[in-house]
Protein backbone atom coordinates (compact mmCIF):
# COMPACT_ATOMS: atom_id res chain seq x y z
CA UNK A 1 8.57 13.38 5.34
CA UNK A 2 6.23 16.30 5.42
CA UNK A 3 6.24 18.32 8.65
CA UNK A 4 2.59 18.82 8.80
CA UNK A 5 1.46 15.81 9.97
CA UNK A 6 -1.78 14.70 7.97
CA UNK A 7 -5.16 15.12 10.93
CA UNK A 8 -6.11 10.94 9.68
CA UNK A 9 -2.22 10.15 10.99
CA UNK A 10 -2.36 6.94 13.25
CA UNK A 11 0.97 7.07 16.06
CA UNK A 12 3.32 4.30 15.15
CA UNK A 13 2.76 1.02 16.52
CA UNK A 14 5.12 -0.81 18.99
CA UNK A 15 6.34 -3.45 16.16
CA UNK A 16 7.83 -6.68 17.38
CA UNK A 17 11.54 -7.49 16.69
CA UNK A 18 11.62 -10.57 14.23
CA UNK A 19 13.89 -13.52 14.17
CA UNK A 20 15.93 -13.49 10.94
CA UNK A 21 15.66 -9.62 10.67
CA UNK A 22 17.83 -7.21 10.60
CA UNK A 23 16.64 -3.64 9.66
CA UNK A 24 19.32 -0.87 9.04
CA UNK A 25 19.80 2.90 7.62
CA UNK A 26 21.88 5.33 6.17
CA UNK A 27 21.86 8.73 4.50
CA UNK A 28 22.70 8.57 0.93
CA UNK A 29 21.95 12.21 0.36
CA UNK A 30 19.96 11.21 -3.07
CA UNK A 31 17.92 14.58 -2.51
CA UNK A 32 18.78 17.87 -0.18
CA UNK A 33 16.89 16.18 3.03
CA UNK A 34 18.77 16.25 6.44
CA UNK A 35 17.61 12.80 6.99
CA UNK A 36 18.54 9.07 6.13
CA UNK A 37 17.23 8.20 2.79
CA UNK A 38 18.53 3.95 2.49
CA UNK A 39 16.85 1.43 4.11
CA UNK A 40 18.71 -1.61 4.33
CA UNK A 41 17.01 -4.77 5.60
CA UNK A 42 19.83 -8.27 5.83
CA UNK A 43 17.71 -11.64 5.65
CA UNK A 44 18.81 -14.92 7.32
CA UNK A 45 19.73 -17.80 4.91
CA UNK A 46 16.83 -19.33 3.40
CA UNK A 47 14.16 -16.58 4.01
CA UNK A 48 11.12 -17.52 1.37
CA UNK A 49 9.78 -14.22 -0.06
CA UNK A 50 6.81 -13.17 -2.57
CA UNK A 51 5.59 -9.79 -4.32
CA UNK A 52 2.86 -8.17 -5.89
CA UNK A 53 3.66 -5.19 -8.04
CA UNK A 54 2.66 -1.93 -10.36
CA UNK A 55 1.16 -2.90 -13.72
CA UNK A 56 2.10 0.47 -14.87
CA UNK A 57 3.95 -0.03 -18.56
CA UNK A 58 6.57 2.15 -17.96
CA UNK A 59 7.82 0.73 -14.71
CA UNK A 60 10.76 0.69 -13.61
CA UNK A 61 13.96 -1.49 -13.79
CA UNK A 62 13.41 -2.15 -9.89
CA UNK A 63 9.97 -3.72 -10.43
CA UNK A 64 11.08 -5.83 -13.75
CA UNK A 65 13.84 -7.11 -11.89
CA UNK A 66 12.33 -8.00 -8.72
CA UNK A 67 9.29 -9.68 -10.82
CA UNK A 68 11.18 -12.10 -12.13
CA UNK A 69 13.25 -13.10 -9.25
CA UNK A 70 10.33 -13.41 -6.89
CA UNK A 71 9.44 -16.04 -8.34
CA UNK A 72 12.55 -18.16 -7.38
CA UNK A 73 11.15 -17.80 -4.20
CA UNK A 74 13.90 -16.92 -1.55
CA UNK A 75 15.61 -13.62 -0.36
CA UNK A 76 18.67 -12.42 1.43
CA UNK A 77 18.71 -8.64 1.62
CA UNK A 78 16.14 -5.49 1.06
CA UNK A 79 17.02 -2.04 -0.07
CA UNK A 80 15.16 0.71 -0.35
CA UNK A 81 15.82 4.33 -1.97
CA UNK A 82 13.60 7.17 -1.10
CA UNK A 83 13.61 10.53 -3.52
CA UNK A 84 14.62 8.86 -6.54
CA UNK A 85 12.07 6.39 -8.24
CA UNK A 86 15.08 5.88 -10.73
CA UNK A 87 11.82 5.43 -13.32
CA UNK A 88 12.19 6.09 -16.76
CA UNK A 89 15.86 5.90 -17.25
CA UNK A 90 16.47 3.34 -19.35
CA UNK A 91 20.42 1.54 -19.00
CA UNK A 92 21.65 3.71 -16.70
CA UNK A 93 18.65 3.17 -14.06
CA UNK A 94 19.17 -0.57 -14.53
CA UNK A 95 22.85 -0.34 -13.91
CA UNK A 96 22.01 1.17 -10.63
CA UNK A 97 20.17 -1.45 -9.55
CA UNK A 98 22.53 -4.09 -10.17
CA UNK A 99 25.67 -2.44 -8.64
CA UNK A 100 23.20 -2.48 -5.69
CA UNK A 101 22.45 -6.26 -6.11
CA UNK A 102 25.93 -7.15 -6.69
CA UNK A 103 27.27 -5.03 -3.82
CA UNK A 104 25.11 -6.68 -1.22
CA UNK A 105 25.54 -9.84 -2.77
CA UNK A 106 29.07 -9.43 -2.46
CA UNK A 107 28.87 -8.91 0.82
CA UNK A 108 26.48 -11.20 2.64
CA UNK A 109 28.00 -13.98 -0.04
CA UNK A 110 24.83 -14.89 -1.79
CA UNK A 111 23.18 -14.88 -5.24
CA UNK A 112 22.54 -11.73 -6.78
CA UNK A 113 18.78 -12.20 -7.40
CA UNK A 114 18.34 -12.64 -3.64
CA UNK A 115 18.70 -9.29 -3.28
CA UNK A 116 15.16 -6.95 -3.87
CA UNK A 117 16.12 -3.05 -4.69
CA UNK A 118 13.46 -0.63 -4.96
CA UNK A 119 13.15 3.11 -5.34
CA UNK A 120 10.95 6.03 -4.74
CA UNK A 121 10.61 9.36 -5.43
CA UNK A 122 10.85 11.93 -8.46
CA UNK A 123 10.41 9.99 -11.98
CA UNK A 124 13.37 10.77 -14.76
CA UNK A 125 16.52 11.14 -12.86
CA UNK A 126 19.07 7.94 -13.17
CA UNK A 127 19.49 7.16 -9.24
CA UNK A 128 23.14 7.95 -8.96
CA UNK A 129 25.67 5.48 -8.53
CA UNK A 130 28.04 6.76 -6.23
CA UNK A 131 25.47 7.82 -3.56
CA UNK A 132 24.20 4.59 -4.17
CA UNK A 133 27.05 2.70 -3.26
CA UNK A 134 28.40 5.00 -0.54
CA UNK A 135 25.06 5.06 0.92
CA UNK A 136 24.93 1.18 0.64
CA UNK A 137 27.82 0.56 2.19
CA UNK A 138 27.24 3.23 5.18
CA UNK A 139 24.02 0.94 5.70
CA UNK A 140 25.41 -2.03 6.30
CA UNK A 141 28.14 -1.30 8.72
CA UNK A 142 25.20 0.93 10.54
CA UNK A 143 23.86 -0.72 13.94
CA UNK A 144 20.20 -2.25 13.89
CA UNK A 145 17.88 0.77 13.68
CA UNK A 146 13.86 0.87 14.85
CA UNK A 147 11.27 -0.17 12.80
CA UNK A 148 9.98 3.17 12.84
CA UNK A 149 13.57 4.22 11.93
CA UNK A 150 13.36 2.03 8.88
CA UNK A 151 9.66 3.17 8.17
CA UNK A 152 10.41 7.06 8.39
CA UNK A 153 13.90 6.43 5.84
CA UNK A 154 11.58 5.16 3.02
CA UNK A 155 9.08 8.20 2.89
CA UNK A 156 8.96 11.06 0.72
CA UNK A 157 6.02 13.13 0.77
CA UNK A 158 4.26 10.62 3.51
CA UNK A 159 3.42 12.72 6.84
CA UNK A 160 3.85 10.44 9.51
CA UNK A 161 5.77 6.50 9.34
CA UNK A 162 3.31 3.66 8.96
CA UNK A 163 3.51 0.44 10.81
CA UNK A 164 1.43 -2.66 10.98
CA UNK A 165 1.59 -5.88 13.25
CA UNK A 166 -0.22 -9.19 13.59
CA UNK A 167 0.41 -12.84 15.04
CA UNK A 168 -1.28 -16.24 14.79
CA UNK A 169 -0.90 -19.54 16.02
CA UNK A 170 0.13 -22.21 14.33
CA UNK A 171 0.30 -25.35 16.76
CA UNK A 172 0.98 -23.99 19.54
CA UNK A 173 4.24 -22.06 18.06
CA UNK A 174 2.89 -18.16 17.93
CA UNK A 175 4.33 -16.78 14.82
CA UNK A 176 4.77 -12.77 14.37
CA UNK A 177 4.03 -10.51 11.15
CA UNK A 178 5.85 -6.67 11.35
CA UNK A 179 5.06 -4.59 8.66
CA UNK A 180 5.92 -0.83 6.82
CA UNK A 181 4.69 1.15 4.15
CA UNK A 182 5.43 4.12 2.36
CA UNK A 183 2.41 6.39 0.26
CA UNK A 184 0.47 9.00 0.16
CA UNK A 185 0.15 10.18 -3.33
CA UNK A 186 0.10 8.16 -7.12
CA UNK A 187 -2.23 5.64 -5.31
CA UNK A 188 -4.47 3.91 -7.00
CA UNK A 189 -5.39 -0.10 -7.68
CA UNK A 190 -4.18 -1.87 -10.14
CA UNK A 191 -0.99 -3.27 -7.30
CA UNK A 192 0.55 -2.16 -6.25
CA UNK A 193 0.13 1.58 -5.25
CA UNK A 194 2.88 1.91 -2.76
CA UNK A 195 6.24 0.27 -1.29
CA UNK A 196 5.06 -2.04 1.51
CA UNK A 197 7.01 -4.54 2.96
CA UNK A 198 6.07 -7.44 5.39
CA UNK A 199 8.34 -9.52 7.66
CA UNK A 200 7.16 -12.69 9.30
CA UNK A 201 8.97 -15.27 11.51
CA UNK A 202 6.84 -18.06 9.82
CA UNK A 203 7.99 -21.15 8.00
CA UNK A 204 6.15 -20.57 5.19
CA UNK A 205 6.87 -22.16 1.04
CA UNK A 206 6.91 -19.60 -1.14
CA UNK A 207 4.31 -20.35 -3.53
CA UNK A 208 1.95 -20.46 -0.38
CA UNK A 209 3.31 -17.00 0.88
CA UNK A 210 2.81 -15.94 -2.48
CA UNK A 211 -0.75 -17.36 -2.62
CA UNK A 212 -1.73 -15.52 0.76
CA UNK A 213 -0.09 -12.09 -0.70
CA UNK A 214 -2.13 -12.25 -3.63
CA UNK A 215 -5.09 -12.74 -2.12
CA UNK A 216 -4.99 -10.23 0.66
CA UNK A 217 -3.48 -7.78 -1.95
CA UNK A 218 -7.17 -8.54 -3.99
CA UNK A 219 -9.16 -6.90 -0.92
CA UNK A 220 -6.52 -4.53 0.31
CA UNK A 221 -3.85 -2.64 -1.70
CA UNK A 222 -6.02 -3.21 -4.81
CA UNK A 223 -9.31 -1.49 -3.25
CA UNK A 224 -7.43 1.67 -2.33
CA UNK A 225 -7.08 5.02 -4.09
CA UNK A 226 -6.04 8.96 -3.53
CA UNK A 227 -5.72 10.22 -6.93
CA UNK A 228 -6.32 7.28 -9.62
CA UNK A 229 -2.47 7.52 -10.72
CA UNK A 230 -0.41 4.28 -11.00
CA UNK A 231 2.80 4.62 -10.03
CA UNK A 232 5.73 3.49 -11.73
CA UNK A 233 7.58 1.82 -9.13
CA UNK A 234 5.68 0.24 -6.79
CA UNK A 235 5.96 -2.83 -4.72
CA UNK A 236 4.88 -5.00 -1.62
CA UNK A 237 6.70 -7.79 -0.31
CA UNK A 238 6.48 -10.45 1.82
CA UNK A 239 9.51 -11.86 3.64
CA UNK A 240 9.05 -15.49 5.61
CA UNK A 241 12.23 -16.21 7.62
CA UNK A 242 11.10 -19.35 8.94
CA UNK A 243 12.62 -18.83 12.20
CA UNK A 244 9.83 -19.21 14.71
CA UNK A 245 9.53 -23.07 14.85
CA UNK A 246 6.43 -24.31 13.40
CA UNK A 247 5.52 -26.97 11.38
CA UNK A 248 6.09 -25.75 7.52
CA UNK A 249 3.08 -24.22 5.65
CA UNK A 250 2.77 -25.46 2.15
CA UNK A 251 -0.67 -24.93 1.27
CA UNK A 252 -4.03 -23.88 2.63
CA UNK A 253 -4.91 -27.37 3.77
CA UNK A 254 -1.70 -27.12 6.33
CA UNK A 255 -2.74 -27.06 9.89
CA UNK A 256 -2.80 -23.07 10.57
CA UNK A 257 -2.55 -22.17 7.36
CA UNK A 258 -5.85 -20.53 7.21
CA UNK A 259 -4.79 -18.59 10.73
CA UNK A 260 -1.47 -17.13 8.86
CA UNK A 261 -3.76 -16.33 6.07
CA UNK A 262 -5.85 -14.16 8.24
CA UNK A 263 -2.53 -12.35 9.94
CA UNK A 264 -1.39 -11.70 6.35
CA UNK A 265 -5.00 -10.00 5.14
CA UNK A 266 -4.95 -8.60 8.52
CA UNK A 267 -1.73 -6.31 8.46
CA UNK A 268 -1.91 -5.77 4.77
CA UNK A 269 -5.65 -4.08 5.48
CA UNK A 270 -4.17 -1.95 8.16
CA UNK A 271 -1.17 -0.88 6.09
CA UNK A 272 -3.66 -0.10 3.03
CA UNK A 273 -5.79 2.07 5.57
CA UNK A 274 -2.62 3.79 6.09
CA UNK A 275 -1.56 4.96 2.88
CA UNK A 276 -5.55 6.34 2.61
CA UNK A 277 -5.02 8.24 5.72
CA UNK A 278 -1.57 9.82 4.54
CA UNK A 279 -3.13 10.97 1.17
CA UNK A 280 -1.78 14.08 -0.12
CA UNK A 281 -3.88 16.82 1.41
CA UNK A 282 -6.39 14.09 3.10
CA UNK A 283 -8.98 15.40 5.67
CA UNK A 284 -11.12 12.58 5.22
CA UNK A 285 -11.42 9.00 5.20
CA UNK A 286 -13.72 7.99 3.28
CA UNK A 287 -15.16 4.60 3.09
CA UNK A 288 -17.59 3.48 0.08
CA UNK A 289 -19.53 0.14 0.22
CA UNK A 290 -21.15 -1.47 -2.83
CA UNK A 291 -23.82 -3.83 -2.55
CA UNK A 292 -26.56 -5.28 -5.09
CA UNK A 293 -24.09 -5.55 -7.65
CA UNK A 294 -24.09 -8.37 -10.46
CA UNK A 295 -21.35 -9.16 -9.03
CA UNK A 296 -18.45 -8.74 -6.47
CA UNK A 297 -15.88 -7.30 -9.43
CA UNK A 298 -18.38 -5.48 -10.65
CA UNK A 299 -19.09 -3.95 -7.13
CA UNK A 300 -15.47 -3.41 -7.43
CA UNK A 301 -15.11 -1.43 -10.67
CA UNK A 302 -18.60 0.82 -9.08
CA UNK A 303 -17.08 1.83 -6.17
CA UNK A 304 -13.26 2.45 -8.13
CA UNK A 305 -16.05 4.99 -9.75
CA UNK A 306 -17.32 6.20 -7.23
CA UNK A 307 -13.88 7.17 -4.96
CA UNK A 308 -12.04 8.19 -8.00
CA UNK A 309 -14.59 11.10 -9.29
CA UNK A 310 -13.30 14.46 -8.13
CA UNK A 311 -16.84 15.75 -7.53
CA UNK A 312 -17.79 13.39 -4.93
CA UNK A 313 -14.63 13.46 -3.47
CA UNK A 314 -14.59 17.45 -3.34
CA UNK A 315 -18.11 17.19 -2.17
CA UNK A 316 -16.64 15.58 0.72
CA UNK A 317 -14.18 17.73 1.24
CA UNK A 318 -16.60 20.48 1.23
CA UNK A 319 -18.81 18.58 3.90
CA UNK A 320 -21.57 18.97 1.25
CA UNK A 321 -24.54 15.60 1.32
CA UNK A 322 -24.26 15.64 -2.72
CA UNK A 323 -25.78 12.25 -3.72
CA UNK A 324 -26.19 13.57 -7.21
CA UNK A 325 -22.50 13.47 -7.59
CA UNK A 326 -22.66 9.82 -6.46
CA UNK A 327 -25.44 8.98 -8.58
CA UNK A 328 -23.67 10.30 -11.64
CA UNK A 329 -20.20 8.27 -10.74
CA UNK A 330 -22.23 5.28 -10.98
CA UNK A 331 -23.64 5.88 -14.31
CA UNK A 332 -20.67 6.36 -15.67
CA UNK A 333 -18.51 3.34 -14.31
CA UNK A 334 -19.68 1.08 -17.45
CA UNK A 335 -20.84 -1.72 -15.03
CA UNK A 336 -24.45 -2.86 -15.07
CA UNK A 337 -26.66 -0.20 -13.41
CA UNK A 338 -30.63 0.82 -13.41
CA UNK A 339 -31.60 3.95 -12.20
CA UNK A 340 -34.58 2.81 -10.81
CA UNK A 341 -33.42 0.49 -8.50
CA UNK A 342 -30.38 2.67 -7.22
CA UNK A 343 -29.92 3.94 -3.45
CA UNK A 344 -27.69 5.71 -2.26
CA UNK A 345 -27.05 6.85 1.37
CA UNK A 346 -23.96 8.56 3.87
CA UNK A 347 -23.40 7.00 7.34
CA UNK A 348 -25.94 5.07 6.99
CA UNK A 349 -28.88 7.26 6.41
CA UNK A 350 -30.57 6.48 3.16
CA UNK A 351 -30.36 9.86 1.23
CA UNK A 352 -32.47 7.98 -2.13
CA UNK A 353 -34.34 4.80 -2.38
CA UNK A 354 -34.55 2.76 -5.93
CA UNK A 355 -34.35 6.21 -8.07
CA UNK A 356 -36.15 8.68 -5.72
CA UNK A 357 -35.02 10.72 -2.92
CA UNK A 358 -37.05 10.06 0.25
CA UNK A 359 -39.58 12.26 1.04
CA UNK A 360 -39.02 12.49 4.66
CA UNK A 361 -35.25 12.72 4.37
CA UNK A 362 -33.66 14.41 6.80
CA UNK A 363 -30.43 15.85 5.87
CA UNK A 364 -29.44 17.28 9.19
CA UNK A 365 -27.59 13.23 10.17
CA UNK A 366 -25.97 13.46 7.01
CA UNK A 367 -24.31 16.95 7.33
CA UNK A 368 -23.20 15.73 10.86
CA UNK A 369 -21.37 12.88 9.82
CA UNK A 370 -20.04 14.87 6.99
CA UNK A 371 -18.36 16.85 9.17
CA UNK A 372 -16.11 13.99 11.23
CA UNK A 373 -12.98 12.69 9.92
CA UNK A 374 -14.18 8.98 8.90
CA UNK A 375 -16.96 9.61 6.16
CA UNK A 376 -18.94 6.39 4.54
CA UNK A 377 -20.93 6.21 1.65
CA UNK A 378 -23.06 3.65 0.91
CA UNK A 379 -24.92 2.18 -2.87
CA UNK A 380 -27.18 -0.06 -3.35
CA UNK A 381 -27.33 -1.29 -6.70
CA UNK A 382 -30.48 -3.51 -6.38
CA UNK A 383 -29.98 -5.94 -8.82
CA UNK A 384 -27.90 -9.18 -7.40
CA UNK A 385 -25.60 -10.16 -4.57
CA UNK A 386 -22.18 -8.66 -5.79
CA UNK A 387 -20.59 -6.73 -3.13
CA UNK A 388 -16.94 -4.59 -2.56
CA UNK A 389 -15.84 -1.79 -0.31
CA UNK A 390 -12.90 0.44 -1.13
CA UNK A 391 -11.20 3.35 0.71
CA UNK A 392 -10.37 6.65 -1.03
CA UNK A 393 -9.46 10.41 0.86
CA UNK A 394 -11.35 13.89 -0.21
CA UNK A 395 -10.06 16.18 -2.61
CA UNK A 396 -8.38 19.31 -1.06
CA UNK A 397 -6.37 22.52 -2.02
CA UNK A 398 -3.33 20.65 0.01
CA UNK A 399 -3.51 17.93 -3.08
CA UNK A 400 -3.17 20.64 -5.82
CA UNK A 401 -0.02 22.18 -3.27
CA UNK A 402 2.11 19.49 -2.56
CA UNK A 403 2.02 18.39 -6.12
CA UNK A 404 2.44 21.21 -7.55
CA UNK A 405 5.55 22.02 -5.37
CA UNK A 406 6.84 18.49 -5.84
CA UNK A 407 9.91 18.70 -7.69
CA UNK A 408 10.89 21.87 -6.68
């Protein structure tokens, strides 16, 4: 991770020890860091699992693989490689991946598709065997490590681990979600934007853990963005070991399903939030609401618009009220728009009211809030109920650095 810690960074969170869980590092030395770069995470027997992953084209063999065997539902063993996306790198990159599968299969004795690789890091370099296995194998004879152990090993250019927690009841059995991400640059929707991973003590049927991932992932990871860049590699998944007790969930009609549902969309918000607040060169957070849209996806695709355009988000950055720029994002998104009716506003003080600016506004609010760390804009399209809200970071000079810098 970065040393300069990014001013939005939230500490880590006290994350509860689940049943069925066993999280684990190592140093694989896959780039010139002085710090562990495997996480490996060993599953108890039966553990149901689901995913939601990059629709980037040219992703890589981690993702294809673990696509297709999420959907036979169960999971025995995580690891993750930070520094080396292993993207782009055609039968060599694949062979990586399963060495890695069949090593840990080999060892905890179980199918080979129950075991989920994935990689981070620079794009076009084959992840190396060798390191791979050494550092696999140093993993798993390594004692139980922290969660914020485990959260720190799968960074690269993140500034500070990320954590989430959140419980529910079903019955009267309290079941327990622990959560980590990695990301902080190549975020934008189209999920995922990131490597997140979830870990519940539930008993939960796949298809219904799956259902609750997707869903959350729809309001969440998929309403986030730093830079509008899809990355090539990325991943969330879910993890149910079943070990808490309660009654199974198999759909939403099962009694606490809906409560579960709520824990899931709960941590996978605050782990999106994250990733927002760790953007490259973030100084902001900047929240943008769309309302009066003909509709909620087309609120969506306004306010993608509106937090992907580098002028409004360097006119944040610059602390500068420039509805203009907003105005313009709008226009431009392709979605169903009339000038006349538009308003737009920052922390809540209307800055223009369908098509005109007010004539009694008073910028001197506005510049205020521009200058705190948590920055919301708000448009009102005036033309039906459609609504959406999505979380994007200003622009900075620290973006243009740390990318620039990346490889080298």
């Amino acid at each position: 991770m970065s040393d300069a810690v990014s001013p939005l960074a939230i500490p880590f969170p006290d994350l509860p020890a689940i049943a069925g869980v066993t999280p684990r590092v190592a140093r694989a030395g896959y780039k010139n860091w002085g710090r562990c770069d495997l996480t490996y995470v060993e599953l108890a027997e039966g553990t149901a699992v689901a995913g939601v992953f990059t629709r980037n084209v040219c992703c890589s063999s981690e993702v294809e693989i673990g696509r297709d065997n999420v959907a036979r539902g169960r999971a025995r063993a995580l690891v993750v490689n930070a520094g080396n996306s292993n993207a782009f790198t055609g039968y060599r990159g694949r062979e990586a991946v399963e060495q890695i599968m069949a090593q840990v299969a080999g060892h905890l004795g179980c199918e080979q598709e129950e075991v989920f690789v994935s990689s981070t890091g620079v794009i076009g370099v084959p992840l190396p065997k060798d390191k791979a296995r050494e550092g696999v194998a140093a993993a798993m004879s390594a004692a139980p490590c922290s969660w914020q152990d485990a959260a720190s090993t799968i960074a690269t250019t993140d500034t500070f681990p990320k954590g989430a927690t959140a419980s529910a009841m079903i019955g009267d059995v309290k079941i327990t979600i622990s959560a980590i991400i990695k990301g902080s640059g190549m975020i934008a929707p189209d999920m995922a934007t990131m490597l997140g991973y979830l870990f519940t003590d539930a008993d939960v049927a796949p298809a219904f853990l799956q259902e609750c991932l997707s869903r959350a992932n729809k309001t969440t990871f998929s309403c986030i963005t730093v830079d509008s860049d899809t990355s090539t590699s990325d991943t969330v998944l879910a993890f149910a070991t079943g070990k808490a007790g309660n009654k199974p969930l198999t759909s939403i009609d099962s009694p606490g399903a809906d409560a579960f549902a709520a824990a899931i969309h709960d941590v996978c918000r605050q782990l999106a939030h994250l990733v927002v607040r760790d953007g490259e060169g973030a100084q902001k957070f900047i929240t943008v609401t769309v309302s009066g849209a003909v509709s909620d996806d087309s609120a969506h695709r306004v306010g993608l618009a509106i937090a992907n355009s580098p002028l409004v988000k360097t006119a944040i950055a610059g602390e500068d009220a420039n509805w203009g720029r907003v105005v313009m994002a709008v226009g431009k998104a392709g979605e169903p728009a009339d000038r006349d009716k538009l308003s737009v506003g920052f922390g809540g003080v209307w800055a223009a009211r369908e098509g005109l600016p007010l004539a009694d506004y008073d910028e001197t609010p506005v510049a205020a809030h521009l200058k705190g760390q948590d920055i919301t804009i708000e448009v009102d399209l005036g033309l039906g109920d459609g609504r959406a809200q999505v979380w994007t970071c200003d622009l900075t000079h620290g973006y243009i650095s740390i990318n620039a810098d990346y490889r080298s």
